[in-house]
N, C-alpha and C. Protein backbone atom coordinates (compact mmCIF):
# COMPACT_ATOMS: atom_id res chain seq x y z
N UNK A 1 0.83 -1.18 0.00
CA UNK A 1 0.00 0.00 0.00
C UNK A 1 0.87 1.24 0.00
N UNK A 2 0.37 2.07 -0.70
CA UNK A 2 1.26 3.99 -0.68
C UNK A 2 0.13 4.56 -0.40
N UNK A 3 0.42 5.54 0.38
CA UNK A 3 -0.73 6.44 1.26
C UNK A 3 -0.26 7.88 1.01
N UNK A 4 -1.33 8.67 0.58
CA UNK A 4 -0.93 10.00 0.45
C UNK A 4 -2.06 10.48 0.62
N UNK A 5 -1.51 12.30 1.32
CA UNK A 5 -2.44 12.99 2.17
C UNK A 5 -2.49 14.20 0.74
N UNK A 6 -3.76 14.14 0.24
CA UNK A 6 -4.24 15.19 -1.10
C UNK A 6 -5.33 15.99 -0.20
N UNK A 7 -4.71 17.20 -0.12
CA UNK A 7 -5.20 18.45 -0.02
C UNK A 7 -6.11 19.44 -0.81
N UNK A 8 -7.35 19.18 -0.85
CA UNK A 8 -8.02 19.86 -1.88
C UNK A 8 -8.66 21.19 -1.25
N UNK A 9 -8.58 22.08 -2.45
CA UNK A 9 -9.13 23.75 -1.84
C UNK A 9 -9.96 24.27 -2.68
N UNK A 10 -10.86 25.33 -2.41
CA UNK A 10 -11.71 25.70 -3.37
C UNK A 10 -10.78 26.10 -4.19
N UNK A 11 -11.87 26.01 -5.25
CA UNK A 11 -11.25 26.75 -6.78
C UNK A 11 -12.26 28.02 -6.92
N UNK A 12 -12.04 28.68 -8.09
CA UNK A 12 -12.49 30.41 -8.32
C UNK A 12 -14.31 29.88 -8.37
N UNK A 13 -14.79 28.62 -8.70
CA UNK A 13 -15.94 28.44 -8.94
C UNK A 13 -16.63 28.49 -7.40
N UNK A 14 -16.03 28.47 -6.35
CA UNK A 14 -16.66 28.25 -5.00
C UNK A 14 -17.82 29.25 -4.75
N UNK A 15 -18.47 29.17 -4.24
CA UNK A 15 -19.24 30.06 -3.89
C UNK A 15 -19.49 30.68 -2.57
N UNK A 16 -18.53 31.30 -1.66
CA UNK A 16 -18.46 31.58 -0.57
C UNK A 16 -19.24 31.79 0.73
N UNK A 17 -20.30 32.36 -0.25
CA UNK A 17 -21.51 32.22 1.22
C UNK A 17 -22.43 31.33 0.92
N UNK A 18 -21.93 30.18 0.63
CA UNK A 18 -22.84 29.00 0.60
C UNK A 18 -21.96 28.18 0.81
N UNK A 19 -22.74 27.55 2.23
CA UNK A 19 -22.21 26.15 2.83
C UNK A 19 -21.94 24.89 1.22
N UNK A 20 -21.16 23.99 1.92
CA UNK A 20 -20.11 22.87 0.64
C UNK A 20 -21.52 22.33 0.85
N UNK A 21 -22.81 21.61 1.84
CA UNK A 21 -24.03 20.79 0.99
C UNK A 21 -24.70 21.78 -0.16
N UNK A 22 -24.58 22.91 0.06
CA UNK A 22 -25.18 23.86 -1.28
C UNK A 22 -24.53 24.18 -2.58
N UNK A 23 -23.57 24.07 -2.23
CA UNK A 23 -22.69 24.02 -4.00
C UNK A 23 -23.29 23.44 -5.00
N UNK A 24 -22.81 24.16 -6.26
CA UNK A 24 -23.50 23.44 -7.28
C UNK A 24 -22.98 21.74 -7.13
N UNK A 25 -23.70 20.90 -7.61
CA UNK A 25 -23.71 19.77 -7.88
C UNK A 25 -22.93 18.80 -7.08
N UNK A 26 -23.46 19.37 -5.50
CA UNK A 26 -23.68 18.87 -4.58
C UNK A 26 -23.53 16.95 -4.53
N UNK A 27 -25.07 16.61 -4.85
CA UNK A 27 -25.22 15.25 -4.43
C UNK A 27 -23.97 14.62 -5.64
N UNK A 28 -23.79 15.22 -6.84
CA UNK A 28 -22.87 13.98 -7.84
C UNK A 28 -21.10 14.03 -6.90
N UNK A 29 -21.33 15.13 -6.25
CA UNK A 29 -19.85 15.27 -5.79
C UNK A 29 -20.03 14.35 -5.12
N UNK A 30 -20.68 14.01 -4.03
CA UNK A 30 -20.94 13.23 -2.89
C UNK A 30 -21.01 11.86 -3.28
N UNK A 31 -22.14 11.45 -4.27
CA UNK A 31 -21.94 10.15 -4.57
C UNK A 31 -20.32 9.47 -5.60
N UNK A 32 -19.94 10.38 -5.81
CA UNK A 32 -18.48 10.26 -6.55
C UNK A 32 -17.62 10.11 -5.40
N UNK A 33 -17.61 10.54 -4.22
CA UNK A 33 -16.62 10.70 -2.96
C UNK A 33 -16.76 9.30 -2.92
N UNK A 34 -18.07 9.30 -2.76
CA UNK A 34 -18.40 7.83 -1.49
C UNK A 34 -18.08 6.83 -2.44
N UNK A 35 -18.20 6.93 -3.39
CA UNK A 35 -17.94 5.70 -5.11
C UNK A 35 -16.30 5.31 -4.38
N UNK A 36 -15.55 6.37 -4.40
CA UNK A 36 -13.99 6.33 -4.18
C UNK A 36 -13.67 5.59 -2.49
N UNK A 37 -14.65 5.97 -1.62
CA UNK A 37 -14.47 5.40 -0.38
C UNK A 37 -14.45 4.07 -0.52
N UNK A 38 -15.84 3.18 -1.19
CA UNK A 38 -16.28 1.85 -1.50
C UNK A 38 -14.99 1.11 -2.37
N UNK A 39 -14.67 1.85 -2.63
CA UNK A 39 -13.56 1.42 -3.50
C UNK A 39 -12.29 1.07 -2.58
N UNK A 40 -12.05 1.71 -1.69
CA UNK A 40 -11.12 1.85 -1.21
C UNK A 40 -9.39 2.43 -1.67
N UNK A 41 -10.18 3.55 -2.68
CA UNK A 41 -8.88 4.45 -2.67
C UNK A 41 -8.74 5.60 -2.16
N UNK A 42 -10.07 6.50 -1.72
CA UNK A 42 -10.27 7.10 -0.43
C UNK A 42 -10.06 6.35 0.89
N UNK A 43 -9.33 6.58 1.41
CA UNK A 43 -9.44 5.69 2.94
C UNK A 43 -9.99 6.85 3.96
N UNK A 44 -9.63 7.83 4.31
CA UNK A 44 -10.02 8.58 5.11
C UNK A 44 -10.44 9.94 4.38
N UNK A 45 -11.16 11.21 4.59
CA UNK A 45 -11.19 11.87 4.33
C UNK A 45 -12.30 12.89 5.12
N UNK A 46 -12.23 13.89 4.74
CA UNK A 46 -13.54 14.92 5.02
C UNK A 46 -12.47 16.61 5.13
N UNK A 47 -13.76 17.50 5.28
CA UNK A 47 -13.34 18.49 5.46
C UNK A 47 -12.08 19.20 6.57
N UNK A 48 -11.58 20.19 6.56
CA UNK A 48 -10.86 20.90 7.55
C UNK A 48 -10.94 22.28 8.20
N UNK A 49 -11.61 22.22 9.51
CA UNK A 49 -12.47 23.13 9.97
C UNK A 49 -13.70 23.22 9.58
N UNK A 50 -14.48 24.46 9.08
CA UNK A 50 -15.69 24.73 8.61
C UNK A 50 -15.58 25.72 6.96
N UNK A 51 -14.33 25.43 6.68
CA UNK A 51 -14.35 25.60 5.60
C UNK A 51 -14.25 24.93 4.27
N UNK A 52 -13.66 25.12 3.08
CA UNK A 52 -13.87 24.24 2.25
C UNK A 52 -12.26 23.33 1.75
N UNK A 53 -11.70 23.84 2.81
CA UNK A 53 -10.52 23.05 2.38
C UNK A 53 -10.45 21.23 3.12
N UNK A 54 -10.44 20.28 2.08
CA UNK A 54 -10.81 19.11 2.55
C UNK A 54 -9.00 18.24 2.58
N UNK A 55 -9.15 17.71 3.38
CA UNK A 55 -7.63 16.24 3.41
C UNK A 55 -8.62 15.04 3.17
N UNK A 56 -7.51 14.32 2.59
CA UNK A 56 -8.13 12.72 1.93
C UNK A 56 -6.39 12.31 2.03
N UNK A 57 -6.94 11.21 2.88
CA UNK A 57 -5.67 9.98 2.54
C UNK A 57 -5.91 9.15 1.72
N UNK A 58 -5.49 8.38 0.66
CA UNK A 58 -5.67 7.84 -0.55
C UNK A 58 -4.58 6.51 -0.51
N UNK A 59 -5.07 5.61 -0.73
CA UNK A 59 -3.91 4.85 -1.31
C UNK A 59 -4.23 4.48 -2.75
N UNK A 60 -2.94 4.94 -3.14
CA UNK A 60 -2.30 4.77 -4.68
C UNK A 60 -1.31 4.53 -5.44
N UNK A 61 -1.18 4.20 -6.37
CA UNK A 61 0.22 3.48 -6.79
C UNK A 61 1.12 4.63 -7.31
N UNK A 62 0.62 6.46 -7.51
CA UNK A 62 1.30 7.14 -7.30
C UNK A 62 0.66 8.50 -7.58
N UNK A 63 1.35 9.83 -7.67
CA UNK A 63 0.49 11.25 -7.87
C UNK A 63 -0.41 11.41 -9.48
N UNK A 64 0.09 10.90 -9.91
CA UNK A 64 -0.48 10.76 -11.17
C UNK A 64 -2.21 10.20 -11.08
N UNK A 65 -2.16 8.59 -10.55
CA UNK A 65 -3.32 8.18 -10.62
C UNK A 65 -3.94 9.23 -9.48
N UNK A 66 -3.38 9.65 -8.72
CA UNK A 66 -4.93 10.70 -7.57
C UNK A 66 -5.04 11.67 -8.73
N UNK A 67 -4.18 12.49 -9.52
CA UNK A 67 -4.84 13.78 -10.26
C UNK A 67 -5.53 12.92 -11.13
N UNK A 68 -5.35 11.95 -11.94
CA UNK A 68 -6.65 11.03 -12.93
C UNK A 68 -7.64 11.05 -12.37
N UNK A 69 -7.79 10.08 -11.19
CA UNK A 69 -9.29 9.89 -10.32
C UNK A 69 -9.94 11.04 -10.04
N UNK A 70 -9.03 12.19 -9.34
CA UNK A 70 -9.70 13.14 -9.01
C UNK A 70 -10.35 13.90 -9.81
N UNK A 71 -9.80 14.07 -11.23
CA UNK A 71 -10.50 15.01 -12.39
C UNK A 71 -11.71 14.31 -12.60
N UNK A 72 -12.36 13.40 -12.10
CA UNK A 72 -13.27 12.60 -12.31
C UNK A 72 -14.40 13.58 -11.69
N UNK A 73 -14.22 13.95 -10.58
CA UNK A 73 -15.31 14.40 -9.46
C UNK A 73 -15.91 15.62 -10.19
N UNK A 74 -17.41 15.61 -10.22
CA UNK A 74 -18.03 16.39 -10.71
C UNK A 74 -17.77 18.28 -10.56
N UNK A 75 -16.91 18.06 -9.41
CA UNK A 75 -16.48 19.22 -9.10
C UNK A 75 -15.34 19.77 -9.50
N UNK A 76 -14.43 18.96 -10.26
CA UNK A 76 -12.92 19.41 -10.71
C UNK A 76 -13.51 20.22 -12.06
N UNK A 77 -13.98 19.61 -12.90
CA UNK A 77 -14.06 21.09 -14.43
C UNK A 77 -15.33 21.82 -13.84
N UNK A 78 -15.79 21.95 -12.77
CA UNK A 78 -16.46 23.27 -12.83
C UNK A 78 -15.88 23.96 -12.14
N UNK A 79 -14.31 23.55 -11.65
CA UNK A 79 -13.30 25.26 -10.80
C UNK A 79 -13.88 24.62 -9.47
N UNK A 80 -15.30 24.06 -8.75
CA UNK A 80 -15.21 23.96 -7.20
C UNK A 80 -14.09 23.93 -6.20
N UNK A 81 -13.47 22.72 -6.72
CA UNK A 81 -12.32 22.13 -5.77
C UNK A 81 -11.10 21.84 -6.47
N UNK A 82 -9.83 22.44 -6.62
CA UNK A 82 -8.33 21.95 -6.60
C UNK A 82 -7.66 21.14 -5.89
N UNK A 83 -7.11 20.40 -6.51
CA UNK A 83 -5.55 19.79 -5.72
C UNK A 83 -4.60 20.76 -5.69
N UNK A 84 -4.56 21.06 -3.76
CA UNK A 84 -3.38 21.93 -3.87
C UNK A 84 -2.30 21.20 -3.33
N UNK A 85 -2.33 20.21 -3.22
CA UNK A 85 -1.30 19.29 -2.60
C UNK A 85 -1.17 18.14 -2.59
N UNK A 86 -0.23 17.21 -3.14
CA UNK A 86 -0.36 15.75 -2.77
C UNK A 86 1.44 15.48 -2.12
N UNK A 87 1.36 14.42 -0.70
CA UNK A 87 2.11 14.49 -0.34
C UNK A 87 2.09 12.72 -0.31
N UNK A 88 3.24 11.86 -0.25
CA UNK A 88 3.42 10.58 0.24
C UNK A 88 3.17 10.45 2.05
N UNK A 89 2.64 9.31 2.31
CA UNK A 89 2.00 9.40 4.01
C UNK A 89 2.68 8.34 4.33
N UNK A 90 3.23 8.21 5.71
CA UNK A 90 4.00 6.85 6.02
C UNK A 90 3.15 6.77 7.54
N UNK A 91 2.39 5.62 7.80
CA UNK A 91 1.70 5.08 9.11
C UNK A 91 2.48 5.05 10.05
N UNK A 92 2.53 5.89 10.93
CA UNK A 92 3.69 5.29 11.62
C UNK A 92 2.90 4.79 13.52
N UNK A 93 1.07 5.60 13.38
CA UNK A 93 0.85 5.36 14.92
C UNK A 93 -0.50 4.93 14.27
N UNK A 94 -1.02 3.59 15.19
CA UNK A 94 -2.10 3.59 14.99
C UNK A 94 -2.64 2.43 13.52
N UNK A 95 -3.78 2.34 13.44
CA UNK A 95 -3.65 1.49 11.71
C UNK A 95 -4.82 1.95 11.25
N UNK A 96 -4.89 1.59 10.27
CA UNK A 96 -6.38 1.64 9.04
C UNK A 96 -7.24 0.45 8.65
């Protein structure tokens, strides 16, 4: 397994005074998340704080396949959400 912590942030499409369940296209984002959870290449994830910047630990065989999968989410070509970060994760406390 390779584990990496992908940092996603709004993009220019966000809409600021509207909570992330009100964004455009809401439920396809959601059922696309949870598609990736079932799958098990999301392993952990959710938001950070009360804003829209979200962490997802992922296991993947490298940065490439998370920016593939991720352009998937209904929210990457409408600007919602960016990858502003993908980092390699090493377990070191605790397990999954």
């Amino acid at each position: 397994m390779s584990y990496f912590v992908v940092i996603r942030e709004a993009g220019p499409a966000w809409a600021a005074a509207s909570p992330t369940r009100e964004q455009e296209r809401w439920t396809e984002h959601a059922a696309f998340m949870d598609a990736l959870a079932d799958d098990g290449f999301v392993v952990l994830g959710g938001p950070l704080g009360d804003g829209p910047t979200t962490l997802l630990i992922v296991d993947a065989r490298n940065e490439d396949e998370i920016s593939a999968r991720l352009a998937d989410d209904p929210w990457t070509p409408l600007g919602l959400l960016l990858i502003s970060k993908i980092e390699p994760w090493e377990l070191l406390l605790g397990s999954l």
